[in-house]
Protein backbone atom coordinates (compact mmCIF):
# COMPACT_ATOMS: atom_id res chain seq x y z
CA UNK A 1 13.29 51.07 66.55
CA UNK A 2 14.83 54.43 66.18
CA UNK A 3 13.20 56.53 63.48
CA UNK A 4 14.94 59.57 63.92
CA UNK A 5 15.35 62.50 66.93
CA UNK A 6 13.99 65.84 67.41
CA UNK A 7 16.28 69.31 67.56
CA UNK A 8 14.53 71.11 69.84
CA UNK A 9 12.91 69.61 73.11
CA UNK A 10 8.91 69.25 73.71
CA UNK A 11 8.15 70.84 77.06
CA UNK A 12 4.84 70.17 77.60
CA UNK A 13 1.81 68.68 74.88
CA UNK A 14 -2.05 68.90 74.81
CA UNK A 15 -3.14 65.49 76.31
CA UNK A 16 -5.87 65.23 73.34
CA UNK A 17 -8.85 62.61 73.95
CA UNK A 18 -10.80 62.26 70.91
CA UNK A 19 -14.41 59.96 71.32
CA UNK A 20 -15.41 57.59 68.94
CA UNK A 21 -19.13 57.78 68.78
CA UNK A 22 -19.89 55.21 66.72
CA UNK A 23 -19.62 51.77 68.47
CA UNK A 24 -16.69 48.87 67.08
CA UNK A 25 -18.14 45.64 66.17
CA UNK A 26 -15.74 43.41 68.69
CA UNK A 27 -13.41 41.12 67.10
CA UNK A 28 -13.60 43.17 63.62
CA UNK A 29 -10.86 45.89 63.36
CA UNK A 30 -11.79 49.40 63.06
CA UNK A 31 -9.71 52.82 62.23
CA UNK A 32 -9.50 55.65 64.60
CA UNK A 33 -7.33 59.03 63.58
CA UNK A 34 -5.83 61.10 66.32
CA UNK A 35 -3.95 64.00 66.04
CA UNK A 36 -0.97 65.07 68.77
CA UNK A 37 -0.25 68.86 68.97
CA UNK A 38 2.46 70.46 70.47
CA UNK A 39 2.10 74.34 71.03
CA UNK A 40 6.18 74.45 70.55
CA UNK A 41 6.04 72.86 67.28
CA UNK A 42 8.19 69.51 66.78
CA UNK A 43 10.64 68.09 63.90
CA UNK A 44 12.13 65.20 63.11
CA UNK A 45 10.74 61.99 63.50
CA UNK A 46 9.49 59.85 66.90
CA UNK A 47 11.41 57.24 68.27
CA UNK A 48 8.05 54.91 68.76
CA UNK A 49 4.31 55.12 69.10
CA UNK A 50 3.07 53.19 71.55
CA UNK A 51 -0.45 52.34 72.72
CA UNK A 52 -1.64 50.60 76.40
CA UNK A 53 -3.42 48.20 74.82
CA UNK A 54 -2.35 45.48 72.24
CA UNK A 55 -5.96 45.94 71.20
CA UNK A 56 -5.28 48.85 69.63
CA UNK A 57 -2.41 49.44 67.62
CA UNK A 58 -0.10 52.11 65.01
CA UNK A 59 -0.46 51.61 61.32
CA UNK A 60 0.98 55.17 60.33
CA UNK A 61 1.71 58.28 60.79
CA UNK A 62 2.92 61.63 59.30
CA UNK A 63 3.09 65.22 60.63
CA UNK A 64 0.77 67.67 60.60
CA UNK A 65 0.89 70.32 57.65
CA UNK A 66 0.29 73.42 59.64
CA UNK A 67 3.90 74.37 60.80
CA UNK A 68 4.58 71.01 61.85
CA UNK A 69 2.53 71.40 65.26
CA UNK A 70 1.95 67.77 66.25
CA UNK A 71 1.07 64.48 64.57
CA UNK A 72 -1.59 62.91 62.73
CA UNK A 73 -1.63 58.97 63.61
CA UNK A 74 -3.99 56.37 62.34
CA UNK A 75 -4.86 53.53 64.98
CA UNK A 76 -6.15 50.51 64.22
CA UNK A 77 -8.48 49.16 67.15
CA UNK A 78 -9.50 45.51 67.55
CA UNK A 79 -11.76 45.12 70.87
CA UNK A 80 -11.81 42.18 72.36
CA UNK A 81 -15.03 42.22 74.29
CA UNK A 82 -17.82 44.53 75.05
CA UNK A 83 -17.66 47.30 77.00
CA UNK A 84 -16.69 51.20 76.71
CA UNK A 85 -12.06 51.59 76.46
CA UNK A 86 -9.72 54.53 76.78
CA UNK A 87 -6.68 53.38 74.37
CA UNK A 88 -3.64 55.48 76.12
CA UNK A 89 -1.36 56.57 72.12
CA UNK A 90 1.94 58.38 73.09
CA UNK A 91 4.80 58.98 70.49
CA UNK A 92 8.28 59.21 72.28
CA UNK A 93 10.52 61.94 70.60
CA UNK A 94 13.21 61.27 73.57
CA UNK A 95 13.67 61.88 77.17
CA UNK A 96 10.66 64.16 78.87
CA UNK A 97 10.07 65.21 74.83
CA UNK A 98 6.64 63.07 74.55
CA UNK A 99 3.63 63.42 73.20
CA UNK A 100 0.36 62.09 74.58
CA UNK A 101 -3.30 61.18 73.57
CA UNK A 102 -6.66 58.83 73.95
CA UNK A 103 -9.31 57.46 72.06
CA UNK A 104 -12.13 56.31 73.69
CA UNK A 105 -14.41 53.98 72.04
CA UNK A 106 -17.46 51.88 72.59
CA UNK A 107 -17.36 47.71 71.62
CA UNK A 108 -20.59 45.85 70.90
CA UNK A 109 -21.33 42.69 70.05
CA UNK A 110 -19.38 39.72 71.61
CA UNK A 111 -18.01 36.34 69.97
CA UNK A 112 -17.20 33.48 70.83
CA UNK A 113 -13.69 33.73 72.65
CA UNK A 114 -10.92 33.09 69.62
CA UNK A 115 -8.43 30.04 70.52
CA UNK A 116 -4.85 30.71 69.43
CA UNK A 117 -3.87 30.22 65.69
CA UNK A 118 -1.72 27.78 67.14
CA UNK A 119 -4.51 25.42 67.37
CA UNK A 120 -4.66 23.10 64.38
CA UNK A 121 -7.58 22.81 61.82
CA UNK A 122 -10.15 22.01 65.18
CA UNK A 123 -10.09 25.47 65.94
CA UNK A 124 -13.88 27.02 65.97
CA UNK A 125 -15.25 28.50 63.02
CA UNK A 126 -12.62 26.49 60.74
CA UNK A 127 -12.44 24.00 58.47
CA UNK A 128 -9.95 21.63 56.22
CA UNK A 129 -12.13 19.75 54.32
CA UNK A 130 -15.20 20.09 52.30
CA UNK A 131 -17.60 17.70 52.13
CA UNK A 132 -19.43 16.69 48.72
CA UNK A 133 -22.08 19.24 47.99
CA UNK A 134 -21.60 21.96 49.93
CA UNK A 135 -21.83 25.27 49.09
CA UNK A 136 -18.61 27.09 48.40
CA UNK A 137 -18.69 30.54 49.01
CA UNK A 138 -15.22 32.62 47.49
CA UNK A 139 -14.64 35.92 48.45
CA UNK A 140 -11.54 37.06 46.89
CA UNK A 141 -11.32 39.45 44.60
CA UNK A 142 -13.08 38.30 40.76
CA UNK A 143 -9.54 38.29 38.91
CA UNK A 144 -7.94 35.78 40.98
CA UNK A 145 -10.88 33.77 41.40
CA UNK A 146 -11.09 33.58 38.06
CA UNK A 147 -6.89 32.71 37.99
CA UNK A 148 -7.98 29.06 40.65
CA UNK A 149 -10.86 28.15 42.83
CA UNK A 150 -12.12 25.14 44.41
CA UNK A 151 -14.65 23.58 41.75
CA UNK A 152 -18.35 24.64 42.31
CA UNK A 153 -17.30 27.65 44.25
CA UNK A 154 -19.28 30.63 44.27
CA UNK A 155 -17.75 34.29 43.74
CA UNK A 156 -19.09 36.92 46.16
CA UNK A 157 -17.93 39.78 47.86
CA UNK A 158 -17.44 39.90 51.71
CA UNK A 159 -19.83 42.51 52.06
CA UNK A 160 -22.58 39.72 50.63
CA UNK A 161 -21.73 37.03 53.29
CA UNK A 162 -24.79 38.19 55.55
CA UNK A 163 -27.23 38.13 52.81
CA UNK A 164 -25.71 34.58 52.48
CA UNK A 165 -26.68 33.62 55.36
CA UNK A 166 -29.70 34.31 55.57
CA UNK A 167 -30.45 32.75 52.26
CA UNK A 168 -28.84 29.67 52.46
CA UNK A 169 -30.15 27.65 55.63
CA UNK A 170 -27.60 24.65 54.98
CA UNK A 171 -24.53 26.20 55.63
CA UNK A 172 -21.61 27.35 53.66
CA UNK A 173 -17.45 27.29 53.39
CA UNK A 174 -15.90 30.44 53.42
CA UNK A 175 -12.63 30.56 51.25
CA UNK A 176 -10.13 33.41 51.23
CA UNK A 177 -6.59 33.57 50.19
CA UNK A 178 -4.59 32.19 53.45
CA UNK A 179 -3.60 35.41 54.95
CA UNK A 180 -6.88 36.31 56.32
CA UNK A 181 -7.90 33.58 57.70
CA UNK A 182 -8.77 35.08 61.18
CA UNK A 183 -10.31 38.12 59.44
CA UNK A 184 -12.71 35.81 57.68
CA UNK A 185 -13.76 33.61 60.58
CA UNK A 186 -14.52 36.65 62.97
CA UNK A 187 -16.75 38.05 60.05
CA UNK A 188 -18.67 34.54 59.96
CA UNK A 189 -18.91 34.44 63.65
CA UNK A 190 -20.51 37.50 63.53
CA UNK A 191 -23.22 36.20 61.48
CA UNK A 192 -26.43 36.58 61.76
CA UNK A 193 -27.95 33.27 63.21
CA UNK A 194 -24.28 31.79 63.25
CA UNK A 195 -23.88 28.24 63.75
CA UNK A 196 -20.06 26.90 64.09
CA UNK A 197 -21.88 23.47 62.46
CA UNK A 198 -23.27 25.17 59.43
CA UNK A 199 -20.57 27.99 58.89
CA UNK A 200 -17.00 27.27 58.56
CA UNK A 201 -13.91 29.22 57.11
CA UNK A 202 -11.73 27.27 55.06
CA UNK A 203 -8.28 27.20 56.67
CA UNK A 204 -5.34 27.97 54.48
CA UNK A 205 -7.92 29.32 51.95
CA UNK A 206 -6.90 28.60 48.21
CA UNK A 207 -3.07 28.39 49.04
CA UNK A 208 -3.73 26.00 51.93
CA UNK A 209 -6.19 23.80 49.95
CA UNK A 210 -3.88 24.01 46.90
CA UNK A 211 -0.62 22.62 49.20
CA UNK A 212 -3.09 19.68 50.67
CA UNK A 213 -3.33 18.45 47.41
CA UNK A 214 -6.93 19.90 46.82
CA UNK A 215 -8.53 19.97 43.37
CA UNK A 216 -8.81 23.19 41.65
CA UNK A 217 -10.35 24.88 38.44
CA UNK A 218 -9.15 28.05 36.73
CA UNK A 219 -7.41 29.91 33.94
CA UNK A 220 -3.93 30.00 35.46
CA UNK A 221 -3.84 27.33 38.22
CA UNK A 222 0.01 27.16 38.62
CA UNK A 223 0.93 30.70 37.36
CA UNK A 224 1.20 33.79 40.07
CA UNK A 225 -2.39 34.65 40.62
CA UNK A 226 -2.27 33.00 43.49
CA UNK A 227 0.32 35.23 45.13
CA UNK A 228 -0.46 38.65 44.25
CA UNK A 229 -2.48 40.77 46.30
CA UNK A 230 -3.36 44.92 46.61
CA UNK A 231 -2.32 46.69 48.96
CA UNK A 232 -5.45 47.48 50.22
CA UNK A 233 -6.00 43.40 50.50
CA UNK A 234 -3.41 43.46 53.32
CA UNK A 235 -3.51 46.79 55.27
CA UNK A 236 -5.07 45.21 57.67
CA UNK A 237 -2.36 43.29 58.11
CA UNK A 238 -0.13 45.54 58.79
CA UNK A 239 0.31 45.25 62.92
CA UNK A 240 -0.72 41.04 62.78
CA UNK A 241 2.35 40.08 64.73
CA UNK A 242 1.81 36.83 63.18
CA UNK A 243 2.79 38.03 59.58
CA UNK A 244 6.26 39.14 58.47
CA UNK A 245 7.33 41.64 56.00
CA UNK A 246 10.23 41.69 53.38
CA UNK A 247 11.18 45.05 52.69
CA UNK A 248 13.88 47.48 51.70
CA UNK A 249 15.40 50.02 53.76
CA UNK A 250 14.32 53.34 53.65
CA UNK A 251 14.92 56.25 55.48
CA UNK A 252 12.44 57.69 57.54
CA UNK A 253 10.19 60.31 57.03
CA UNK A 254 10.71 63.80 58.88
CA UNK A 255 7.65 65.22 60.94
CA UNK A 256 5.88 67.16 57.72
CA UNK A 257 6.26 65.11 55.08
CA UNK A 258 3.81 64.08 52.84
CA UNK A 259 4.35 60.78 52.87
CA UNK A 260 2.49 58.39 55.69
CA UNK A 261 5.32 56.39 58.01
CA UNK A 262 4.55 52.66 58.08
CA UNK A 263 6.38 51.64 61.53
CA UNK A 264 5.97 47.79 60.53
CA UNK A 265 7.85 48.21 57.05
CA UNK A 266 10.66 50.69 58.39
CA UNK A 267 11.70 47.76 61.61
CA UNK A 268 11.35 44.74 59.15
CA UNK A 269 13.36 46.29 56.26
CA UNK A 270 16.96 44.61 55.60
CA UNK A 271 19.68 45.82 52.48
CA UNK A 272 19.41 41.85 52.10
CA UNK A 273 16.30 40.61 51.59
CA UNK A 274 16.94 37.45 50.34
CA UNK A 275 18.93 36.80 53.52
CA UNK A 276 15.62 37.71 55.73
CA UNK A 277 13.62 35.29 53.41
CA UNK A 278 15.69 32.38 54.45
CA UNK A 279 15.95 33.69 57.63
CA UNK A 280 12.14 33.19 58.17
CA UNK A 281 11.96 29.82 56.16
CA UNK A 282 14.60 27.82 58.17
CA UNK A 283 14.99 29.94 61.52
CA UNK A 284 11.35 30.50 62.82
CA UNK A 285 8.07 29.09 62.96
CA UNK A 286 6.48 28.96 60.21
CA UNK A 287 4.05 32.45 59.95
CA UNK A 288 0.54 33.12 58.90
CA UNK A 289 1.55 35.03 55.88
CA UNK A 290 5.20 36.68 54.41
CA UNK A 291 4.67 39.65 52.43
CA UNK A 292 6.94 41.10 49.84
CA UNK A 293 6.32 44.79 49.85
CA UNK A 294 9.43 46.17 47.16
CA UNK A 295 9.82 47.40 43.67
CA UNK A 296 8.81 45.17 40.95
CA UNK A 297 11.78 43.05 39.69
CA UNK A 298 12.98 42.12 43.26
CA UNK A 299 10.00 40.97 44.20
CA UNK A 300 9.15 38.63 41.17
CA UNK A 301 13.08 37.57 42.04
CA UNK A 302 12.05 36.30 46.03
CA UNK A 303 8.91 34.76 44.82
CA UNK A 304 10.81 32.41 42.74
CA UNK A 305 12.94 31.79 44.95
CA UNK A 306 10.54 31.04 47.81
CA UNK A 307 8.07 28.67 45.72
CA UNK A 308 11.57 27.02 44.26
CA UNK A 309 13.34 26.94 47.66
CA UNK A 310 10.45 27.03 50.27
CA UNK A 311 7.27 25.18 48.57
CA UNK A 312 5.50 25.40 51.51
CA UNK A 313 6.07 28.72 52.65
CA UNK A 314 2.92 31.12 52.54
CA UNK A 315 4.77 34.23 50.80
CA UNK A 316 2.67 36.67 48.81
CA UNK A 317 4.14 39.53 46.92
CA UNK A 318 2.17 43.00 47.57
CA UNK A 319 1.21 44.85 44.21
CA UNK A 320 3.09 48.43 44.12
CA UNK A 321 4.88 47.45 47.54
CA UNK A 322 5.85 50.09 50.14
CA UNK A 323 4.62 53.02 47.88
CA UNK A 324 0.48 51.46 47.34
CA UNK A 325 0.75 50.39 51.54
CA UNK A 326 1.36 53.83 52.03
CA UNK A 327 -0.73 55.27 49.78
CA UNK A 328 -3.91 52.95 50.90
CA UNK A 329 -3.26 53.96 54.57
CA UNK A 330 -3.09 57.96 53.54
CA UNK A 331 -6.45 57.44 51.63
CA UNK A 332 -8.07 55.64 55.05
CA UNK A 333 -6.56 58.66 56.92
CA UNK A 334 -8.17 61.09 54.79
CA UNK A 335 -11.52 59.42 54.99
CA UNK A 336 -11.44 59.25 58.77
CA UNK A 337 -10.46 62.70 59.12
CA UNK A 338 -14.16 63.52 57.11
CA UNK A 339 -16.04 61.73 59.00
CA UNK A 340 -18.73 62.92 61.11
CA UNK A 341 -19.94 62.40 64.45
CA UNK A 342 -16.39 62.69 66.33
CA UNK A 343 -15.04 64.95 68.98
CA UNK A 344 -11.82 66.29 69.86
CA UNK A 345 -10.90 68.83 72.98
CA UNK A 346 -7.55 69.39 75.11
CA UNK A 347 -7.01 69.06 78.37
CA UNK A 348 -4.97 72.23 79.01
CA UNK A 349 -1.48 71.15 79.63
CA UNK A 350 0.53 68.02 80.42
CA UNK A 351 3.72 67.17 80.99
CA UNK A 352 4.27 63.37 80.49
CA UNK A 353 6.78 61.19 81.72
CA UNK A 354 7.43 57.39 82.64
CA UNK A 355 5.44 56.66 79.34
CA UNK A 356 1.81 56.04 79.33
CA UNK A 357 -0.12 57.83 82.21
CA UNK A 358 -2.53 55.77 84.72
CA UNK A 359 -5.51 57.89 84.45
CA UNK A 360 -7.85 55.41 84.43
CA UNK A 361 -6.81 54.22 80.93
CA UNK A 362 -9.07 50.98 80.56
CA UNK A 363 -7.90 48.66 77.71
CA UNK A 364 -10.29 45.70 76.42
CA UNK A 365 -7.69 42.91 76.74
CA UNK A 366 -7.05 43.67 80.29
């Protein structure tokens, strides 16, 4: 993925480590904003971020507003066990014209080890059926629940779920929207007293129950509430390899700019995005989730055609596409770059080569 080159080389960059002091929750992602300064300024754009770890990985980034001196990346870091990581974050500009960084972070609280979403509806913590009388727990946003839910469910918000279950002793079904599935069921895992018996997610969610032939109440069962989402619903989503993206192309963003660079979007764009959309349907396996990030009329114009021409395919359309991504990411940026607690220092400096040094970088899914 080329995203543009530099016109004038990087000789050396601060190696910048910057320590996360508050601990990760394992399994749960978490933000981390690092910024990579160069003392000869840069321009242009980078080739690629990349990051030693698949643990952690790029959402965005822009450049820095003071005389374009470096870049200001947000990571997003998903431990997979306990333990203390150094995440190795180096943005390639070309040849021996690299900048490189760390973040070093702490990761409590273990789970259960996650099968592959390849399982089937066996897979711990999930669930495609549920049983007469149980409680239904729906955490989607009010509006949609309103639009369908499963009859008897419960509205709540995420953020209630361990109140939940502490209060209700019997168990519960957890029901999203489909496309965060695995989100969901690592938040229930990490409940308190969790018991995979008495706690289940609901796989599929809404859309999956609604394609298994599952009954459903609501003011607009077969319209599109089902498919819309904001964009800060799916940020999270943005590096799941398992999703796909239909997008349009756009060109990309010179070190400076205002606007955040979305890495995902800019590789998965296409001038023919009906094309891609049949390209996923019929030529690979089926993903967790196909999102339509583009302006308004185009979108409503692949939606029909998917539920017409794919009825089975799990395509949602992203509200205020590329533009609300980016502008959701920018506002997470922002808030980690006010937050407290964290600490930043150079290392003098460091010529890098051969891509990611071997300084004792330790990465949780090693």
């Amino acid at each position: 993925m080329v995203l543009g080159l530099v016109s004038q080389p990087i000789i050396a960059a601060s190696v910048v480590t910057q320590h996360r002091i508050e601990p990760i929750r394992v399994g749960i992602p978490a933000y981390e904003r690092i910024v990579l300064f160069s003392q000869d300024g840069i321009s242009g754009a980078p080739k690629r971020i990349t990051t030693s770890c698949e643990c952690a990985r790029v959402l965005g980034y822009r450049g820095t507003p003071e005389r374009n001196t470096g870049l200001e990346i947000l990571v997003q870091i998903v431990p997979t066990r306990d333990g203390q990581f150094n995440y190795g974050v180096v943005a390639e500009f070309g040849p021996d014209r690299q900048l490189e960084g760390q973040i070093d972070v702490t990761a409590v609280g273990s789970l259960e080890p996650m099968p592959s979403s390849a399982g089937g509806t066996d897979r711990i913590g999930f669930t495609d059926q549920v049983a007469e009388g149980a409680v239904v727990l729906d955490v989607r946003p009010v509006h949609r629940f309103g639009y369908a839910h499963l009859p008897g469910a419960l509205s709540i918000r995420r953020q209630e779920l361990r109140r939940a279950a502490r209060q209700l002793g019997d168990g519960f079904v957890v029901v999203g929207d489909g496309h965060d599935d695995e989100v969901l069921r690592t938040e229930v895992m990490a409940l308190p007293g969790y018991d995979a018996e008495r706690f289940k997610v609901l796989v599929g969610g809404v859309r999956g129950w609604r394609a298994r032939a599952g009954a459903l109440e609501g003011t607009e069962i077969a319209g599109t509430g089902l498919v819309h989402l904001r964009a800060g619903e799916v940020l999270e989503c943005l590096t799941d390899p398992e999703v796909k993206w239909v997008t349009s192309p756009t060109t990309a963003s010179p070190v400076g700019a205002a606007d955040l660079v979305l890495p995902v979007l800019t590789a998965g764009a296409t001038s023919d995005p009906s094309g891609q959309l049949r390209h996923l349907a019929t030529h690979l396996p089926s993903p967790r989730a196909i999102f339509i990030a583009m302006e308004p009329s185009t979108a409503s114009s692949l939606l029909a055609e998917a539920i017409t021409n794919y009825p089975g395919l799990p395509v949602y359309v992203v509200e205020g596409g590329v533009s609300a991504l980016q502008a959701e990411a920018a506002f997470l940026l922002r808030m980690q770059s006010r937050s407290t607690g964290r600490q930043a220092g150079g290392h003098g400096q460091d010529s890098v080569r051969g891509g990611l040094k071997s300084s004792g970088a330790r990465c949780c899914g090693k």
